[in-house]
Structures are given as structure tokens and as C-alpha cells.
C-alpha atoms as a PDB file:
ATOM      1  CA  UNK A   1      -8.014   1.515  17.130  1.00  0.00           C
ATOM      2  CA  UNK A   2      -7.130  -1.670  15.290  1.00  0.00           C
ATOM      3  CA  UNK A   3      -8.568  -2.382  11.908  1.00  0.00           C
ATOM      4  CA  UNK A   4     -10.260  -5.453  11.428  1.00  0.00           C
ATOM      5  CA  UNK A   5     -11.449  -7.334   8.009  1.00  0.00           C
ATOM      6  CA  UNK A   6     -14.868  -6.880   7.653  1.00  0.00           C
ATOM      7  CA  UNK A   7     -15.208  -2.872   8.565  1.00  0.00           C
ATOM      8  CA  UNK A   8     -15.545  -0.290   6.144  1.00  0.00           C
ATOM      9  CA  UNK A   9     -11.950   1.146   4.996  1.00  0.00           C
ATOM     10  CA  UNK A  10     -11.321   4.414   6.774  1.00  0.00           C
ATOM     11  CA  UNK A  11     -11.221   7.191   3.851  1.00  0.00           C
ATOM     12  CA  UNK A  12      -8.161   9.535   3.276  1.00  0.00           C
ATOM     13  CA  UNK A  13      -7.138  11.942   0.781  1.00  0.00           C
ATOM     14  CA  UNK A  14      -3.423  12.394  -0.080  1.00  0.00           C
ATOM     15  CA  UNK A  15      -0.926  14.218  -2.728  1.00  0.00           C
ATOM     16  CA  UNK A  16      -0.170  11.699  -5.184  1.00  0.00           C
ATOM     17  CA  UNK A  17       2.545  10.605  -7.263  1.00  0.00           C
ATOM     18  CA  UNK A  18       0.326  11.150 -10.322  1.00  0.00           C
ATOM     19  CA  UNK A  19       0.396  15.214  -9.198  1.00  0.00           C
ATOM     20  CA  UNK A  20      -3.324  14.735  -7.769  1.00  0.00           C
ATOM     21  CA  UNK A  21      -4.809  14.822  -4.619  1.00  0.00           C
ATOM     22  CA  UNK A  22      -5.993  10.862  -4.145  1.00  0.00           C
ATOM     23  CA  UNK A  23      -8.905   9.677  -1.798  1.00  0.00           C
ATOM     24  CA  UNK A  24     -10.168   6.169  -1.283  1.00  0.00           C
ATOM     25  CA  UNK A  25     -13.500   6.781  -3.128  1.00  0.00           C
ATOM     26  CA  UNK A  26     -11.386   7.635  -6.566  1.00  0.00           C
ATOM     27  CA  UNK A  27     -11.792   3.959  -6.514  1.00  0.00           C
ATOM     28  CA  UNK A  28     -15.088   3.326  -5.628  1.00  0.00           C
ATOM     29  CA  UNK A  29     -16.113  -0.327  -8.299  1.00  0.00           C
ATOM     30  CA  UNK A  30     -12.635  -1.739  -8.052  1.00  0.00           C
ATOM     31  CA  UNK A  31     -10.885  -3.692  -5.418  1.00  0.00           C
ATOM     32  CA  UNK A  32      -7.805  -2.079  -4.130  1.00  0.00           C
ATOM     33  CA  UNK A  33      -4.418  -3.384  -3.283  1.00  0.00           C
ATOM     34  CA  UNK A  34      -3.328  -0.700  -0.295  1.00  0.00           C
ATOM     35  CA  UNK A  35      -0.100  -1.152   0.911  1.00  0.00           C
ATOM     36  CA  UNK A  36       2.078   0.562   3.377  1.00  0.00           C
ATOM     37  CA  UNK A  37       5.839   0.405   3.245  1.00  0.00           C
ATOM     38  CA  UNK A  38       8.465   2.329   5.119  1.00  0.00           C
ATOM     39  CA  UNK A  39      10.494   3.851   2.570  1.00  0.00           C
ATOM     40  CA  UNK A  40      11.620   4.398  -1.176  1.00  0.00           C
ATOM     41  CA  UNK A  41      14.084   3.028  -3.008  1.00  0.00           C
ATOM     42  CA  UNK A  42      15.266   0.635  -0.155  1.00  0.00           C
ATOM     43  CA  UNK A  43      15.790  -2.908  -0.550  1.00  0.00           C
ATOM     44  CA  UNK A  44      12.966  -4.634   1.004  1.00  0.00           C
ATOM     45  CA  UNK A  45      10.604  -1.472  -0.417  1.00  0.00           C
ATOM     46  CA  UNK A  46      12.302  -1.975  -4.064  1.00  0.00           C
ATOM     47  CA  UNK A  47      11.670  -5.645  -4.420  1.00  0.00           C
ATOM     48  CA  UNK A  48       8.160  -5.407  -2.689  1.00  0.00           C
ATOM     49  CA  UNK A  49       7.037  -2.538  -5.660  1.00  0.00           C
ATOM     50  CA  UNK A  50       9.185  -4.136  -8.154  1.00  0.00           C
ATOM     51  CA  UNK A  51       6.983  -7.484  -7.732  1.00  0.00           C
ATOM     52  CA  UNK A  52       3.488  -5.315  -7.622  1.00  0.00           C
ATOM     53  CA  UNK A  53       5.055  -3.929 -10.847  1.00  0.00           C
ATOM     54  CA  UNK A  54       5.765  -7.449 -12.796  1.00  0.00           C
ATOM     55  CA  UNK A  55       2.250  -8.343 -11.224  1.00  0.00           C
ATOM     56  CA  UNK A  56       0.153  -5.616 -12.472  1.00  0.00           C
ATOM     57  CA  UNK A  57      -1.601  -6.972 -15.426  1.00  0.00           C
ATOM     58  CA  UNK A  58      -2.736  -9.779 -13.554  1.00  0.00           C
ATOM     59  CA  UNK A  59      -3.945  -7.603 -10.664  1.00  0.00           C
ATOM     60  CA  UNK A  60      -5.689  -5.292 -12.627  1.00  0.00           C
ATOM     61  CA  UNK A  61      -7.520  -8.202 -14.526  1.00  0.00           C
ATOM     62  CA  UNK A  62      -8.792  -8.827 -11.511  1.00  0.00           C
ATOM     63  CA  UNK A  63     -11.032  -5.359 -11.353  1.00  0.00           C
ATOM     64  CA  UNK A  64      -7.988  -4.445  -8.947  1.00  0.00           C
ATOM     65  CA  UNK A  65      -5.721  -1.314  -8.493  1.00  0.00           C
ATOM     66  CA  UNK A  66      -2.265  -0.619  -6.372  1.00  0.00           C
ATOM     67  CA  UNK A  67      -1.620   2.080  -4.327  1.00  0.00           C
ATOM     68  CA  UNK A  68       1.289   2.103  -2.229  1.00  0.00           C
ATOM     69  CA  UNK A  69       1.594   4.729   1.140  1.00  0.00           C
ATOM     70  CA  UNK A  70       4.915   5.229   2.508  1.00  0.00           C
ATOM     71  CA  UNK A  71       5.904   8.489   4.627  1.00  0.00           C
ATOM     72  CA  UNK A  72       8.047   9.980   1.745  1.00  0.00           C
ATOM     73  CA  UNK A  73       7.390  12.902   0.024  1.00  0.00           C
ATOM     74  CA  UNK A  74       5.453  13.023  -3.830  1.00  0.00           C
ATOM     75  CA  UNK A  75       9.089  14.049  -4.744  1.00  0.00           C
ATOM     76  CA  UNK A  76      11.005  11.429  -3.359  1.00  0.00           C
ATOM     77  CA  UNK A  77       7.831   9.121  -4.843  1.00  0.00           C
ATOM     78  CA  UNK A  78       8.184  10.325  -8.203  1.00  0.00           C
ATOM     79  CA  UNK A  79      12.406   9.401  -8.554  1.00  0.00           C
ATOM     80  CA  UNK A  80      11.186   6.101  -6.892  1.00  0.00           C
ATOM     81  CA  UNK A  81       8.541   5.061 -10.178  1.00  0.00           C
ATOM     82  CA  UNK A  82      10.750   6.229 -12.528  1.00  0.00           C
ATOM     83  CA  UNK A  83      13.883   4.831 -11.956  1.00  0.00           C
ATOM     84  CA  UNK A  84      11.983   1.283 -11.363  1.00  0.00           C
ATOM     85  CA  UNK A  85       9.306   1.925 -14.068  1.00  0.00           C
ATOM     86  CA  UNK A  86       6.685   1.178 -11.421  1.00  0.00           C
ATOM     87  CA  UNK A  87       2.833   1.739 -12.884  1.00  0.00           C
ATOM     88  CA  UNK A  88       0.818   2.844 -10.091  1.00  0.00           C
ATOM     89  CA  UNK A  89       0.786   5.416  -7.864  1.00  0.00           C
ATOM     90  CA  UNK A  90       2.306   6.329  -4.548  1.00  0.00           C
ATOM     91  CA  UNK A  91       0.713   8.442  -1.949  1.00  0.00           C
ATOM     92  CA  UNK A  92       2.480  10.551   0.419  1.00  0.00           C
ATOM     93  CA  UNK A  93       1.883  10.352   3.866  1.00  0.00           C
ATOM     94  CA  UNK A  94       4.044  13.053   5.443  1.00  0.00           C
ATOM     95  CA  UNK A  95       1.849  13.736   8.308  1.00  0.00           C
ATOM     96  CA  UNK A  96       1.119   9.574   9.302  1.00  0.00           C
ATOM     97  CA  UNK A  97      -2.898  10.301   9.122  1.00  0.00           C
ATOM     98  CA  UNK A  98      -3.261   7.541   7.109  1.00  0.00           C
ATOM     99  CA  UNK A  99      -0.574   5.432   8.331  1.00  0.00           C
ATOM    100  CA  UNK A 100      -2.358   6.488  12.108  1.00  0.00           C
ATOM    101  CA  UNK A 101      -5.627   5.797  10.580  1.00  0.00           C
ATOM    102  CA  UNK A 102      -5.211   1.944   9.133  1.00  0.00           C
ATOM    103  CA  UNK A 103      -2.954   1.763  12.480  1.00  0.00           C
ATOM    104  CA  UNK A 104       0.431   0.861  10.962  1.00  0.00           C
ATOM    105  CA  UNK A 105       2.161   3.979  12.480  1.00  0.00           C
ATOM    106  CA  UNK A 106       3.858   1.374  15.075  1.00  0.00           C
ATOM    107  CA  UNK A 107       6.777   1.589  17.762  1.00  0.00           C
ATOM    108  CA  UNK A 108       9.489  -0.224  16.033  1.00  0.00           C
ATOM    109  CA  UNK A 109      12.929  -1.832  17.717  1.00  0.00           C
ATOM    110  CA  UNK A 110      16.338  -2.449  16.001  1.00  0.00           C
ATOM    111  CA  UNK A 111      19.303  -3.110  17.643  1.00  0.00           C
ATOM    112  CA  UNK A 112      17.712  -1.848  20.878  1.00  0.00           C
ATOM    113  CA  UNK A 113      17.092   1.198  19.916  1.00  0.00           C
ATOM    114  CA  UNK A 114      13.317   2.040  19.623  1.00  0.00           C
ATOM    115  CA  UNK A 115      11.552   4.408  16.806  1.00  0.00           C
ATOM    116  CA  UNK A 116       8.012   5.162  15.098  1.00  0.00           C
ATOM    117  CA  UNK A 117       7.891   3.485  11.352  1.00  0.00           C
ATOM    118  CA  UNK A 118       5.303   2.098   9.060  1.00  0.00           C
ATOM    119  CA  UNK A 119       4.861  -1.927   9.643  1.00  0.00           C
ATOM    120  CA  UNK A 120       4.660  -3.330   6.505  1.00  0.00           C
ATOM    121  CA  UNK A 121       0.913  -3.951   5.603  1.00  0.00           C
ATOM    122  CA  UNK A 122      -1.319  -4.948   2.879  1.00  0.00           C
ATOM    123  CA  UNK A 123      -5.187  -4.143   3.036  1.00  0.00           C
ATOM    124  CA  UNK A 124      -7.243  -5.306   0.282  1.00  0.00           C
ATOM    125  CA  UNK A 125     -10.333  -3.170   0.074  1.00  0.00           C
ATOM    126  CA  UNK A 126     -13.230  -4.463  -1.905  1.00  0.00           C
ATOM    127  CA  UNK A 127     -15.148  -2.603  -4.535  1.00  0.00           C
ATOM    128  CA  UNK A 128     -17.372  -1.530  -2.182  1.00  0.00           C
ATOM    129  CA  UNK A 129     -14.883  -0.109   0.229  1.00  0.00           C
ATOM    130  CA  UNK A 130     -14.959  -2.779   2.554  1.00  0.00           C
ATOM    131  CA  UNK A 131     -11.673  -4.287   3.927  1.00  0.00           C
ATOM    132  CA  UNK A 132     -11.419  -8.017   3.105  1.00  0.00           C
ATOM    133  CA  UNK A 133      -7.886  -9.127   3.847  1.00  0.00           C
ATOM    134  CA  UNK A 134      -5.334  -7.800   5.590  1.00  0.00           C
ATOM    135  CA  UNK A 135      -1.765  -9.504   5.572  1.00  0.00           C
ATOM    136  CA  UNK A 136       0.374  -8.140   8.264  1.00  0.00           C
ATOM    137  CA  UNK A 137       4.533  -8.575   9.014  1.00  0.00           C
ATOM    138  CA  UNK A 138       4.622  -8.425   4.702  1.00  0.00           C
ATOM    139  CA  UNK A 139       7.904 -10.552   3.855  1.00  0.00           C
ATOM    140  CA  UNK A 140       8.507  -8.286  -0.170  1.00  0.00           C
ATOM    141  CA  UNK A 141       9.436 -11.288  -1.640  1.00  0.00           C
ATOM    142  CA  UNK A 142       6.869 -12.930  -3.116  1.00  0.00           C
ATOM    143  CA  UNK A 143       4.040 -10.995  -1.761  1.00  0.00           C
ATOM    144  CA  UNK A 144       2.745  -9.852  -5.111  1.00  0.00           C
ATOM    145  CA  UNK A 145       2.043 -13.629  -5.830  1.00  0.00           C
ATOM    146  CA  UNK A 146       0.474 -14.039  -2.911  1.00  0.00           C
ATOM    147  CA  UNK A 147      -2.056 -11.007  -3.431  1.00  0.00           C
ATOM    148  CA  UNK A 148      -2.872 -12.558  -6.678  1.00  0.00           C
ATOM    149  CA  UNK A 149      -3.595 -15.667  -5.286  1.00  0.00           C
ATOM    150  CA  UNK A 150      -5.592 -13.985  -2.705  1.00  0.00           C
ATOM    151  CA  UNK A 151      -7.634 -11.945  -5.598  1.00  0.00           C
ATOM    152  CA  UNK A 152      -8.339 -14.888  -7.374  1.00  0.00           C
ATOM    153  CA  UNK A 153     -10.227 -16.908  -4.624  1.00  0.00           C
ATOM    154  CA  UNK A 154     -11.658 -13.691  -3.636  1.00  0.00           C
ATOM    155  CA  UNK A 155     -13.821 -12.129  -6.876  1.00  0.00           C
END
């Protein structure tokens, strides 16, 4: 089932990069930033947390947390944050409920050859825990600016 803006953000609990178990409600009276990616420490993935990182003072102004959900484990999370300082956490989505859940779990292509992966997506989830925005086919570069943009017009 697709998600659509407007709906109420399906809930999840997860292991986190912080060594907690992490559900949407943990953030019940701020906005969130939830964004799926396919992998750490790749390229895209790098520059796409790397700009949520150099953005986060801004975002949190904004009565706004990141959380990024990628397929990895907490492990493979935890190397990712500290070798790029990132300052938010990561949840690990081993099993794809979430990923299933906010429908981003997609058939992918490359070079003819077809696979499951994460399409890059951004909800943002108001304080309420209502989905606002969604941007969908994220281009990393950039995309923190345009999520602040987006949270300024928005509070």
C-alpha cells in the first residue's frame, strides 16, 4: 500500500545506532526528518548523511530530528557515524518491515539485471505523527538544503 501525505506515519520500532530500541513515538512533539537510503558508507549514501550532518543545527532549530533507515546492520551503522562524525541516529532495518511498511522496499534495475533495494526517500513526519512531505527519487546532493527549505515554509 502506497503512503500518501496526509495519513498518519505507520509506527515501527528498530535497534538503533544509539544501542536502543527506536520507535516513531520516541518522537512524539517534534517533526521528523525519516529517510531511507540503500547503504552505508557508499557514495551517494555518504554525501546524502554528510549534508544532513552540516545541516543539523538548522534542522533541529526547526523542532526537527533525523533518522536515517537503511538495511545495514547497528554494526555496520555505528563505523558509518563515526568515521563521518554524523549526529543522529541510524536504524537498522535488517528484516525490510519498515522499508515494506513506508513502501520503499522496491524492484530495482541496473544494467538489466533486476533486484529488491531501498528507493531513496524522505518522509517528513509532523509533530503529531502525521506525514507532510514526502520527496521521492532523492538526488544526495543538496537534499539537506532542500529539507530545510521545506521545514521552514512548513512550521
Amino acid at each position: 500500500m502506497k503512503i500518501e501525505v496526509g495519513q498518519k506515519a505507520p509506527d515501527f520500532s528498530a535497534p538503533a545506532s544509539n544501542g536502543k530500541k527506536v520507535s516513531l513515538k520516541d518522537f512524539k512533539g517534534k517533526n521528523v526528518v525519516l529517510y531511507f537510503y540503500p547503504k552505508d558508507d557508499t557514495p551517494g549514501c555518504t554525501v546524502q548523511a554528510c549534508g544532513f550532518r552540516d545541516s543539523i543545527q538548522s534542522i533541529e532549530s526547526e523542532n526537527t530530528v533525523v533518522v536515517g533507515v537503511s538495511p545495514d546492520s547497528v554494526n555496520s551503522h555505528e563505523k558509518f557515524i563515526k568515521k563521518f562524525d554524523l549526529p543522529f541516529i541510524l536504524l537498522s532495518d535488517e528484516d525490510k518491515k519498515i522499508s515494506q511498511s513506508y513502501s520503499v522496499w522496491v524492484e530495482k534495475n541496473m544494467y538489466g539485471r533486476k533486484y529488491m533495494g531501498v528507493a531513496r526517500t524522505t518522509f517528513i513526519i509532523d509533530s503529531q505523527g502525521k506525514i507532510v512531505k514526502i520527496f521521492e527519487k532523492v538526488k544526495p546532493q543538496g537534499h539537506n538544503a532542500e529539507i530545510l527549505s521545506y521545514l521552514k515554509t512548513f512550521s
